[in-house]
Protein backbone atom coordinates (compact mmCIF):
# COMPACT_ATOMS: atom_id res chain seq x y z
CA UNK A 1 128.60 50.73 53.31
CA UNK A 2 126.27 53.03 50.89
CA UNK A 3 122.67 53.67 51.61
CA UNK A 4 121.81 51.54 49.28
CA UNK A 5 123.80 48.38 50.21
CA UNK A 6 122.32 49.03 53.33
CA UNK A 7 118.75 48.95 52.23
CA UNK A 8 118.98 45.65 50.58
CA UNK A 9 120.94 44.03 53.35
CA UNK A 10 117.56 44.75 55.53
CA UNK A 11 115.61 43.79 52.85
CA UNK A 12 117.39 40.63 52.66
CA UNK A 13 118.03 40.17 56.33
CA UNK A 14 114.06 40.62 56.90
CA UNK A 15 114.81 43.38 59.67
CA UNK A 16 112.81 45.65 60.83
CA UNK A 17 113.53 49.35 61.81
CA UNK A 18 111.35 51.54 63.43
CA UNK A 19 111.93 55.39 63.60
CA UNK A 20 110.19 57.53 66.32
CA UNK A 21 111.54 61.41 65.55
CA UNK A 22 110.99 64.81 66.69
CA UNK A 23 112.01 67.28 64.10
CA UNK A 24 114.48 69.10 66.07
CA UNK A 25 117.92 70.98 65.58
CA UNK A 26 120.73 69.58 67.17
CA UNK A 27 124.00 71.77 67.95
CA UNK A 28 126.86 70.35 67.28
CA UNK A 29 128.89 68.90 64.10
CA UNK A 30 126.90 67.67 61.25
CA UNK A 31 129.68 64.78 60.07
CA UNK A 32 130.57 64.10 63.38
CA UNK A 33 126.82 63.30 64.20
CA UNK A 34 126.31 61.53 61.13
CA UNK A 35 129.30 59.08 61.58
CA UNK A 36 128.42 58.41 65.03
CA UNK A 37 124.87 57.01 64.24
CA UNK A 38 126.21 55.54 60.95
CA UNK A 39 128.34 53.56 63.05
CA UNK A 40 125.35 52.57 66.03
CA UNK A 41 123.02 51.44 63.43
CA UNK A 42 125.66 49.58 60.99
CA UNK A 43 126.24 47.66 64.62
CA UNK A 44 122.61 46.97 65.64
CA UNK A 45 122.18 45.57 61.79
CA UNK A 46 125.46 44.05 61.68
CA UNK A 47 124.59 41.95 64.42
CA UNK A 48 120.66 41.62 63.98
CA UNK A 49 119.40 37.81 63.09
CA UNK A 50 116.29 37.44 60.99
CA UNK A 51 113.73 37.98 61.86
CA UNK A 52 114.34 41.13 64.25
CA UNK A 53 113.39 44.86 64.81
CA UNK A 54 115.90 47.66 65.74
CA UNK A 55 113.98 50.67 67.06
CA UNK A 56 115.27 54.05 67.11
CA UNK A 57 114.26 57.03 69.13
CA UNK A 58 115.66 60.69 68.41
CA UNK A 59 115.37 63.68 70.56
CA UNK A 60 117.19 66.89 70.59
CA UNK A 61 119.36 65.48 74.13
CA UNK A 62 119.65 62.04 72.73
CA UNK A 63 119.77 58.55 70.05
CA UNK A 64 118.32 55.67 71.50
CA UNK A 65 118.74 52.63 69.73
CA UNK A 66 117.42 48.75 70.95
CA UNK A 67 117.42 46.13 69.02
CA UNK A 68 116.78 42.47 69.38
CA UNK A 69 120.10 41.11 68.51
CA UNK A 70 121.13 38.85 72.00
CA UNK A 71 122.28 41.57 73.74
CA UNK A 72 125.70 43.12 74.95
CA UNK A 73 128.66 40.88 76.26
CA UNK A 74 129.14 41.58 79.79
CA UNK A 75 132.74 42.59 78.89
CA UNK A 76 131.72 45.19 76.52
CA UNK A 77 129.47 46.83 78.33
CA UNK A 78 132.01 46.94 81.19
CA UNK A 79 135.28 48.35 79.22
CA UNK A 80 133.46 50.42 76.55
CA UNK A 81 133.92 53.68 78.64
CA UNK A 82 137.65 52.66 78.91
CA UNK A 83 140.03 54.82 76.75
CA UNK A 84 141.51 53.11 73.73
CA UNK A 85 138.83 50.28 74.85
CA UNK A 86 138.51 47.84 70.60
CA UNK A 87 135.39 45.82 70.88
CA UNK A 88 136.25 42.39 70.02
CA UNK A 89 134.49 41.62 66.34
CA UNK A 90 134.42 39.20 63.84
CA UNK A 91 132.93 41.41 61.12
CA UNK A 92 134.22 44.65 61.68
CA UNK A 93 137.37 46.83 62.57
CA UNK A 94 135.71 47.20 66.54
CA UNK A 95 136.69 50.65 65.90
CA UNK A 96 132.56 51.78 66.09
CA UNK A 97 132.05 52.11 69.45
CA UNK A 98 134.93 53.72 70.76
CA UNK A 99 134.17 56.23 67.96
CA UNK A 100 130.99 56.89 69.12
CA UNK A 101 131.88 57.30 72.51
CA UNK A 102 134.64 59.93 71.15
CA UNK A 103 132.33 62.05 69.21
CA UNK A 104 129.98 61.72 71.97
CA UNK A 105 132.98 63.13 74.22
CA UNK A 106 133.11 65.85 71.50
CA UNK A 107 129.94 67.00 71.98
CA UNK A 108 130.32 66.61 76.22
CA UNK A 109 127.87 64.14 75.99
CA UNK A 110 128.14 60.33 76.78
CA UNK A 111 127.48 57.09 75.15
CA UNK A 112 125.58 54.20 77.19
CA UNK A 113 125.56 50.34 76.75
CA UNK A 114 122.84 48.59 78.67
CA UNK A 115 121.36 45.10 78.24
CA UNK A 116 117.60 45.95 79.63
CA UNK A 117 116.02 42.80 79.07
CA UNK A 118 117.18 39.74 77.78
CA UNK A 119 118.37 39.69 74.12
CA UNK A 120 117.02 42.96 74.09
CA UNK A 121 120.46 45.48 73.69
CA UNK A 122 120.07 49.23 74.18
CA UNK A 123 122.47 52.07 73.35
CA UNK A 124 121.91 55.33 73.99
CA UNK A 125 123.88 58.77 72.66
CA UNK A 126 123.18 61.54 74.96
CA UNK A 127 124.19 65.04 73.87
CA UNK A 128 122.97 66.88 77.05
CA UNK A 129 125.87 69.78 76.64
CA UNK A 130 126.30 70.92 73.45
CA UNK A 131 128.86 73.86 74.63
CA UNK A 132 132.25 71.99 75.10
CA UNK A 133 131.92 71.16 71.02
CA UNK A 134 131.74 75.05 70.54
CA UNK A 135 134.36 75.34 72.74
CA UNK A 136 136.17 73.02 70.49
CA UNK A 137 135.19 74.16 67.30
CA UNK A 138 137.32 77.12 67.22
CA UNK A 139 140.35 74.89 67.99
CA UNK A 140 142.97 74.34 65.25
CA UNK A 141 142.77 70.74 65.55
CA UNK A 142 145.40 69.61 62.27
């Protein structure tokens, strides 16, 4: 989905997102960080009803995203540390969060479902250690 396809689905949606940023460098792999919160905030609008907010908080550890969307299946948020674990979807491939939680891997870091109020859903990317992508960086990988 482009940037702007994205836009006007908001637009049209009538969601709300709220950024609260440090400016900060983050060490690890620019596409690889990109794709993962692509991927978290195509989910939070894919699944966002009108009207609703999605918040997002960005640190140099961590992305925290909530969003008002009903929340996290029990199911989801108990197999999505599993390996190989699809999330069930009706609009999608369910091939976001386990890609998430790879990159997150990646970058030793971890990725975090929680459901901390009701309908309120909150995920969190924390990239605590940084120095297991370096390590990996310098792998041939192909």
């Amino acid at each position: 989905m482009t940037t702007l396809a994205i836009a006007l689905l908001i637009g049209l949606l009538g969601i709300a997102i709220e950024f609260d940023a440090i400016e900060t460098t983050v060490e690890g792999d620019k596409g690889l960080l990109e794709t993962a919160l692509r991927n978290l905030l195509a989910n939070s609008i894919r699944h966002a009803t009108a009207p609703s907010a999605i918040r997002v908080r960005m640190t140099a550890q961590s992305v925290i995203i909530e969003d008002d969307s009903g929340g996290f299946p029990d199911e989801v948020i108990r197999d999505s540390q599993k390996r190989f674990f699809v999330v069930p979807s009706t609009t999608g491939s369910g091939l976001g969060l386990p890609t998430v939680q790879m990159i997150a891997e990646l970058h030793n870091g971890r990725l975090i479902l929680e459901n901390i109020a009701p309908n309120i859903a909150r995920v969190t990317l924390s990239l605590n250690h940084p120095t297991r992508y370096q390590f990996l960086s310098n792998a041939n990988l192909y």
